[in-house]
C-alpha atoms as a PDB file:
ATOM      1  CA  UNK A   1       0.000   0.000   0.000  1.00  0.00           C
ATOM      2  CA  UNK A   2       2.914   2.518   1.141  1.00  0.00           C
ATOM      3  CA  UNK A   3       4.466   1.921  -2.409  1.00  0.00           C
ATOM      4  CA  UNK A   4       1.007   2.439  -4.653  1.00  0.00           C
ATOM      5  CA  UNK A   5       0.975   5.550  -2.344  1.00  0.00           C
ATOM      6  CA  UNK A   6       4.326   6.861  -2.952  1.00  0.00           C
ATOM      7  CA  UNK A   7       4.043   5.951  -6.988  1.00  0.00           C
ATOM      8  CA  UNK A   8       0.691   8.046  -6.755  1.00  0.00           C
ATOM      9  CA  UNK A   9       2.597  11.133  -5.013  1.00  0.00           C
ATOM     10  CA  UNK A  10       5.959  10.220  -7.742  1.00  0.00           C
ATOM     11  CA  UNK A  11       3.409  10.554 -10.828  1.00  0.00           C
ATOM     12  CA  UNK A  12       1.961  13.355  -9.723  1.00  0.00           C
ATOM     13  CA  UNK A  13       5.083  15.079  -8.911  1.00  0.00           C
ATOM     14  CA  UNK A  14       6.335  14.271 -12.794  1.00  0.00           C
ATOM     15  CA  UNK A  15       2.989  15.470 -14.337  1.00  0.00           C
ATOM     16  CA  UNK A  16       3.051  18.581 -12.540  1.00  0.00           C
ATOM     17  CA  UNK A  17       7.378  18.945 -13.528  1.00  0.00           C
ATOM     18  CA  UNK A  18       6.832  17.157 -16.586  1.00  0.00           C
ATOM     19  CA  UNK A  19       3.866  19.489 -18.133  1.00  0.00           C
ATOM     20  CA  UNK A  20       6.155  22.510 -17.573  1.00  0.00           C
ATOM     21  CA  UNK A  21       8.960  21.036 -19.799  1.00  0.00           C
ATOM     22  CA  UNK A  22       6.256  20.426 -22.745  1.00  0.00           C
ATOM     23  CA  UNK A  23       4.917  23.841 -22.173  1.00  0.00           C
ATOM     24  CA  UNK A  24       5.311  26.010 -24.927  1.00  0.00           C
ATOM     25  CA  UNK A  25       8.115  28.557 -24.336  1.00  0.00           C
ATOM     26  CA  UNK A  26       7.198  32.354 -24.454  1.00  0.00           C
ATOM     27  CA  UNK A  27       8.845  33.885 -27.699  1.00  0.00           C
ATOM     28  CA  UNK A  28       8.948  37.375 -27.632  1.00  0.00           C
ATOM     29  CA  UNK A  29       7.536  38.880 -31.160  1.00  0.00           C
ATOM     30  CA  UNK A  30       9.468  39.950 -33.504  1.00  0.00           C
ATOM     31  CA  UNK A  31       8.624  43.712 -33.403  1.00  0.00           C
ATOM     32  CA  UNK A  32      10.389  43.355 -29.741  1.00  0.00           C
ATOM     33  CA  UNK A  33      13.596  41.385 -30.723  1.00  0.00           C
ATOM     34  CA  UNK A  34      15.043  44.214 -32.818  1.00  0.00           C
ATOM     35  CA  UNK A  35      17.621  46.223 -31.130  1.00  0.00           C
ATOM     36  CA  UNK A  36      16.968  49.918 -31.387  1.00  0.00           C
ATOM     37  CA  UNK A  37      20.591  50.932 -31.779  1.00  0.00           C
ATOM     38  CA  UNK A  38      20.636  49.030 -35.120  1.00  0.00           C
ATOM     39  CA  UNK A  39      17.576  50.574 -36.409  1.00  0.00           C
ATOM     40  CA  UNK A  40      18.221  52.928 -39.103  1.00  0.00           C
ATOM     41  CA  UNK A  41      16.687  56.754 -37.893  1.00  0.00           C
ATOM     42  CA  UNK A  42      14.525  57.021 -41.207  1.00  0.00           C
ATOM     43  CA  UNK A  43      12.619  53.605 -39.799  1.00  0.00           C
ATOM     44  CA  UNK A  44      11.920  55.022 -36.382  1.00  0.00           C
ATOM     45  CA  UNK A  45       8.431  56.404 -37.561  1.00  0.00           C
ATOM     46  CA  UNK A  46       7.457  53.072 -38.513  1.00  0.00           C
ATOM     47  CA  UNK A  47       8.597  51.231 -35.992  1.00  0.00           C
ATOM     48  CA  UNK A  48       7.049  53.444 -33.622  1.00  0.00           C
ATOM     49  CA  UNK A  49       3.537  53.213 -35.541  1.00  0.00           C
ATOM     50  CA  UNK A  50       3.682  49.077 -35.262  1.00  0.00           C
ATOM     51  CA  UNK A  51       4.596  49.785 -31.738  1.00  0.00           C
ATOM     52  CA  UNK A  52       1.602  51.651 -30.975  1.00  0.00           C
ATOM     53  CA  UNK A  53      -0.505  49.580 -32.883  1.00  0.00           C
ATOM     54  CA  UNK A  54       0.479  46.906 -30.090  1.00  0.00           C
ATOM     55  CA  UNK A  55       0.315  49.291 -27.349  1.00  0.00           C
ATOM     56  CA  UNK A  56      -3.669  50.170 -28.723  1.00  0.00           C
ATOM     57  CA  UNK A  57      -4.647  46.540 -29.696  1.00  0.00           C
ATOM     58  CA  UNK A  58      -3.094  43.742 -28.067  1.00  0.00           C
ATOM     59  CA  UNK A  59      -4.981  41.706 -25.840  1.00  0.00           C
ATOM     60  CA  UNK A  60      -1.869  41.100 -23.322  1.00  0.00           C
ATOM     61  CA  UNK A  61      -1.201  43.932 -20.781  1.00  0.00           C
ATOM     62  CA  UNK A  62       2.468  42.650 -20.369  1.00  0.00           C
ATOM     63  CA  UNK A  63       2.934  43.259 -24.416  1.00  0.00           C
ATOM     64  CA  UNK A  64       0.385  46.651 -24.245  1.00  0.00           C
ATOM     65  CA  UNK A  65       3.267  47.784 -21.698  1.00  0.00           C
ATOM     66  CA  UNK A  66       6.496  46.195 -23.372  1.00  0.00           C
ATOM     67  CA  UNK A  67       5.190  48.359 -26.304  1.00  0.00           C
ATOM     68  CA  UNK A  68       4.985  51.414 -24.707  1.00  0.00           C
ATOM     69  CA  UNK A  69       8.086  51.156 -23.197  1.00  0.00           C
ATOM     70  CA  UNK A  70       9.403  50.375 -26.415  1.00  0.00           C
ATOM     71  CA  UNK A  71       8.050  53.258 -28.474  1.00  0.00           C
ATOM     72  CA  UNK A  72       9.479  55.566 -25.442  1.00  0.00           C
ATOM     73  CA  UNK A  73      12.930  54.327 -25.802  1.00  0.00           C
ATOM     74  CA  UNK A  74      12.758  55.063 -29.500  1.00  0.00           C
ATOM     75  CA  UNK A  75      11.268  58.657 -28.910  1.00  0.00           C
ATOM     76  CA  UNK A  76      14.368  59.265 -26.619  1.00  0.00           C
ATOM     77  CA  UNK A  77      16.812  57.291 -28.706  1.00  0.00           C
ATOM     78  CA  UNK A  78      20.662  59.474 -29.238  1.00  0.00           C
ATOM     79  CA  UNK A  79      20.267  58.164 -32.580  1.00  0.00           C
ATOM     80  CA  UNK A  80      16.402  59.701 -33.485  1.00  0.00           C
ATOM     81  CA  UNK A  81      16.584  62.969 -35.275  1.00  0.00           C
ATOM     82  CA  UNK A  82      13.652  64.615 -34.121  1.00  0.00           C
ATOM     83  CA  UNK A  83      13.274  63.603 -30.216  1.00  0.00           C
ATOM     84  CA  UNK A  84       9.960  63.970 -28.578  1.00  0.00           C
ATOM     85  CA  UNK A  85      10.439  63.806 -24.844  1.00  0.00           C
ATOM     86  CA  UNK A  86       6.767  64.391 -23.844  1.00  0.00           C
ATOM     87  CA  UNK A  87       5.412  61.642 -26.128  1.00  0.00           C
ATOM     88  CA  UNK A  88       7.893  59.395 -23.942  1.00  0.00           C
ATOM     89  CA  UNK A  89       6.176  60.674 -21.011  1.00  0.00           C
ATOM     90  CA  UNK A  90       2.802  60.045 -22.295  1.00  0.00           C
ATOM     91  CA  UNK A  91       3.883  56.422 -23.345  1.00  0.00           C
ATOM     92  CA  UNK A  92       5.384  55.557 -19.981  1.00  0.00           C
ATOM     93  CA  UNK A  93       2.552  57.504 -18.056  1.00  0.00           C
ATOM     94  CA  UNK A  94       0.251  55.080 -19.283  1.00  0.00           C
ATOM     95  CA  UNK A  95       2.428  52.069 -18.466  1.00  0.00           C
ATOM     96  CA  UNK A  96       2.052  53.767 -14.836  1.00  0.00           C
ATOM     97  CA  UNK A  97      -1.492  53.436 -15.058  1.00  0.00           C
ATOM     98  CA  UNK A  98      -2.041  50.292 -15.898  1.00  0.00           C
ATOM     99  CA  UNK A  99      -0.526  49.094 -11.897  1.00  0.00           C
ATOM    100  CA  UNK A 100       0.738  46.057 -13.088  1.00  0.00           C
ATOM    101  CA  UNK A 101       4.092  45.351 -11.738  1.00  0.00           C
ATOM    102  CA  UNK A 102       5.506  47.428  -8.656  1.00  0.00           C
ATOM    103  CA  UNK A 103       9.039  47.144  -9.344  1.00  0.00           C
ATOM    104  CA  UNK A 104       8.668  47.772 -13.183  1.00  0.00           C
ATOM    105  CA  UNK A 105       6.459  50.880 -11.831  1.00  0.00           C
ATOM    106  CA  UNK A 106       9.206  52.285  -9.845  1.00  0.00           C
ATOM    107  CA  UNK A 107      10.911  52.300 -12.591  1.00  0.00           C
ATOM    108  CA  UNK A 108       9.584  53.704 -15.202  1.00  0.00           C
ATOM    109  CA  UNK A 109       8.272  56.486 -12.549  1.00  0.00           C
ATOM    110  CA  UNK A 110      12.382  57.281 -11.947  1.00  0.00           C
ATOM    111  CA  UNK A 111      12.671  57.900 -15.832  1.00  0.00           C
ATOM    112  CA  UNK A 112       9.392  59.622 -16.194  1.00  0.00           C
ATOM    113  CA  UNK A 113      10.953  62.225 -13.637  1.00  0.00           C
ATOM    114  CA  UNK A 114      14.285  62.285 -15.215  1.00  0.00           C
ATOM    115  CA  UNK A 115      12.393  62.649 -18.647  1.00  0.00           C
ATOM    116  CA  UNK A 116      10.147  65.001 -17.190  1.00  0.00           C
ATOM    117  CA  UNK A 117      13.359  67.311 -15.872  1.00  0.00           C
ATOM    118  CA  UNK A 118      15.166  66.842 -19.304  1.00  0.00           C
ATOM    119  CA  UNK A 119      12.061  68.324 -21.093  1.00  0.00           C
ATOM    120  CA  UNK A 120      11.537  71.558 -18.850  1.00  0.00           C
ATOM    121  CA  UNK A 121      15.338  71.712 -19.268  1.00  0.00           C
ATOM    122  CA  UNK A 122      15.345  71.714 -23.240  1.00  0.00           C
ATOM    123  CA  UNK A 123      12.034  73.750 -23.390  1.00  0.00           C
ATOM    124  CA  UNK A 124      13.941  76.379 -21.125  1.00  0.00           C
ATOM    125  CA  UNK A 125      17.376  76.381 -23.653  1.00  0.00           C
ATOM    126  CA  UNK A 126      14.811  76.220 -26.573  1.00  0.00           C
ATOM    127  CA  UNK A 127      13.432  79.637 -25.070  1.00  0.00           C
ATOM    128  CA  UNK A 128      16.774  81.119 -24.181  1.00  0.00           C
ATOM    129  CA  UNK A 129      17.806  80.386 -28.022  1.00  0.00           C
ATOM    130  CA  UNK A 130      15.017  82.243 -29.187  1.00  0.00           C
ATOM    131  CA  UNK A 131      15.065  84.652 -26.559  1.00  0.00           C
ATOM    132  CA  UNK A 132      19.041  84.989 -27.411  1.00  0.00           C
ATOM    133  CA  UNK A 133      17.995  85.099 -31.490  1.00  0.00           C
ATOM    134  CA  UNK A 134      15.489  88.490 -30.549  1.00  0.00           C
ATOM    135  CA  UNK A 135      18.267  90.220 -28.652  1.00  0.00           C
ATOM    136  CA  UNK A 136      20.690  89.699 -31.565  1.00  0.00           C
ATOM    137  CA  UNK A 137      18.026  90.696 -33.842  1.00  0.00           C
ATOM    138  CA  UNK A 138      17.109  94.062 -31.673  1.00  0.00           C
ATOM    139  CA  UNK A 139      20.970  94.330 -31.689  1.00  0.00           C
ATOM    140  CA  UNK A 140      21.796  94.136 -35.342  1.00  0.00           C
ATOM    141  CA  UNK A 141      18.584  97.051 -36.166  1.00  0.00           C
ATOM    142  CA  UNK A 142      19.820  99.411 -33.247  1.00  0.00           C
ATOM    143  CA  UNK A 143      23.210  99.257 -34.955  1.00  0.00           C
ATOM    144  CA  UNK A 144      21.806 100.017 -38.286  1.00  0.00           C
ATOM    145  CA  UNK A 145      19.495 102.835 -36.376  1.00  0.00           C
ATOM    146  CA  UNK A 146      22.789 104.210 -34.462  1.00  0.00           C
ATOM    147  CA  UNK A 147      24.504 103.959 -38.336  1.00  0.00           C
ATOM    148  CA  UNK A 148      21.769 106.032 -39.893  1.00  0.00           C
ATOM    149  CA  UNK A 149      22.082 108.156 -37.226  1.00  0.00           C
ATOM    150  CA  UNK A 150      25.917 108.856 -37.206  1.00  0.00           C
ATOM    151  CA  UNK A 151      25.553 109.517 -41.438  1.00  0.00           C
ATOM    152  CA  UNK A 152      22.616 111.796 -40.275  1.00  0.00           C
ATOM    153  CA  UNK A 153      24.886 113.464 -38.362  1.00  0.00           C
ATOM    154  CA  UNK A 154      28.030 113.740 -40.642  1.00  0.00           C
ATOM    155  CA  UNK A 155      25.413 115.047 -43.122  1.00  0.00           C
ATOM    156  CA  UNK A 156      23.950 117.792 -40.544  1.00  0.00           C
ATOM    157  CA  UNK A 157      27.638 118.643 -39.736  1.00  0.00           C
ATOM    158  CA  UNK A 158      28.305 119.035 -43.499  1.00  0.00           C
ATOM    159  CA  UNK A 159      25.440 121.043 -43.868  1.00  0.00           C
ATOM    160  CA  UNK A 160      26.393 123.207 -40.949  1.00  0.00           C
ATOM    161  CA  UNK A 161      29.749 123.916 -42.042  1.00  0.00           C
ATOM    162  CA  UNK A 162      28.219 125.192 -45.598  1.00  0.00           C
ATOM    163  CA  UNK A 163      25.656 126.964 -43.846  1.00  0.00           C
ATOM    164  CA  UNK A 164      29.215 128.700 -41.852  1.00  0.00           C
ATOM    165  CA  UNK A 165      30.180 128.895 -44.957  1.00  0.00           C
ATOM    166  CA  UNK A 166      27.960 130.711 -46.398  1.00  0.00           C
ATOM    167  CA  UNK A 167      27.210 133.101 -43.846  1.00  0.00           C
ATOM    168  CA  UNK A 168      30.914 133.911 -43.648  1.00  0.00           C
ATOM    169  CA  UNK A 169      30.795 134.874 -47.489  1.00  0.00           C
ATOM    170  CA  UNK A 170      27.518 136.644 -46.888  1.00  0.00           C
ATOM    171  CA  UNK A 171      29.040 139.121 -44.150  1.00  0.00           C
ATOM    172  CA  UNK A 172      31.995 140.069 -46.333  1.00  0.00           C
ATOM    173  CA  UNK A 173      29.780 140.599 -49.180  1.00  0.00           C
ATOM    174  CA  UNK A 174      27.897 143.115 -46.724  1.00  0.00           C
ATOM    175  CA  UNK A 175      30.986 144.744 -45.378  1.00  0.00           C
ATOM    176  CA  UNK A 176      32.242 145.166 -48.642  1.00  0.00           C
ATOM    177  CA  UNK A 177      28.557 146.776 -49.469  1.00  0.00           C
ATOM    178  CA  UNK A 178      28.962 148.762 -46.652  1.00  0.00           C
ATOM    179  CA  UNK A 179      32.334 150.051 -47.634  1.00  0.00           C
ATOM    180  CA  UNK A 180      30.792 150.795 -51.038  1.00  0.00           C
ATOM    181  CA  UNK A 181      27.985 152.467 -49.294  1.00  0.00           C
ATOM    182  CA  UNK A 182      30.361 154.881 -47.497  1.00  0.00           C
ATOM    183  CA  UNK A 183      32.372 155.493 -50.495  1.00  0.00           C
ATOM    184  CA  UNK A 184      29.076 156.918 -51.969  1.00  0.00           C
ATOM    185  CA  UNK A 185      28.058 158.599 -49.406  1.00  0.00           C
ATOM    186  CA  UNK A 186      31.320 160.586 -49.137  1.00  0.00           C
ATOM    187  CA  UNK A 187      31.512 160.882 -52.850  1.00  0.00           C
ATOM    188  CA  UNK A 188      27.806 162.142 -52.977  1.00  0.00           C
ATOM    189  CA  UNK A 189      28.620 164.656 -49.980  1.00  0.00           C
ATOM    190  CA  UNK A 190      31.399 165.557 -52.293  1.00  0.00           C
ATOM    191  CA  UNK A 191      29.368 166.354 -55.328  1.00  0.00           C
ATOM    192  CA  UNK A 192      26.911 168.030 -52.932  1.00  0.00           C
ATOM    193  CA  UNK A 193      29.583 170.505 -51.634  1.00  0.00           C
ATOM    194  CA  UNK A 194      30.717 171.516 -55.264  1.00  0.00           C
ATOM    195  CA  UNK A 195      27.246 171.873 -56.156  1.00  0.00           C
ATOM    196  CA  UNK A 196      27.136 174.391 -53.223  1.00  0.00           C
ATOM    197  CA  UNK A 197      30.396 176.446 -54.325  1.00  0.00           C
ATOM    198  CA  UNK A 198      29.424 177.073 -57.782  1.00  0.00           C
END
């Protein structure tokens, strides 16, 4: 009896071992098995689309999230020429939401703050660069204004040294009319006097 017993507990122990070995291994899908750093940039919009196809459709959680994080990763790749930080935040923000798996959450909720922090960091040097841009801009037309306004001057100058000019000449020419003026005076006070004698 004590050795039916202990081939009962044996079997079941093998069924229960042996139905893991014929269980069919999880393959991860192909869309997961490429490695980003090998992707070519120009593919990154496609990839990301299949990506959130998964992320929208599939009926696994585990994949829904794998996606997500997978589409982030892309978003914030060195490699990807047009970075978008706050997608990454959306995609990983709704990893957070499903509450799956606590240590996965933690996570993703250390880069979502690091992500976070880069983003208000490039926003802020993306308005400094603009902000820097206007300045140079202001700059460059107060130069040209302060240029127009130095020739303005040189001309005003020029014209105030002919106007000097001029006025010089002008108060000779009525000196010498004044001279000419006496002259005729005496010379008429002259003819005046031998008018008189005769």
């Amino acid at each position: 009896m004590r050795k039916f017993i202990l081939l009962i507990i044996m079997v079941g122990f093998l069924t229960s071992g042996c139905s893991t070995l014929f269980k069919k291994p999880e393959v991860d899908p192909p869309i997961f098995q490429v490695d980003i750093s090998q992707l070519p940039p120009e593919d990154y919009p496609d990839r990301i689309e299949q990506l959130e196809q998964v992320a929208e459709n599939n009926d696994s959680v585990v994949m829904r999230n794998r996606a997500r994080v997978h589409i982030a990763l892309i978003l914030i790749h060195y490699n990807n020429p047009s970075p978008d930080y706050e997608r990454a935040i959306k995609n990983l923000d709704a990893f957070e939401a499903v509450g799956t798996d606590v240590e996965r959450i933690n996570e993703i909720n250390t880069c979502v703050s690091a992500l976070r922090r880069m983003d208000t960091l490039i926003r802020n040097y993306e308005k400094l660069e603009k902000e820097y841009d206007q300045l140079q801009e202001e700059n460059a037309q107060l130069r040209q204004t302060n240029e127009r306004l130095n020739k303005d001057w040189q001309y005003a100058n020029q014209d105030k040294e002919g106007l000097n000019k001029t006025i010089a000449a002008q108060k000779k020419e009525i000196a010498n009319l004044k001279e000419k003026i006496k002259e005729l005076d005496s010379l008429y006070l002259e003819i005046e006097k031998k008018k008189k004698k005769k």
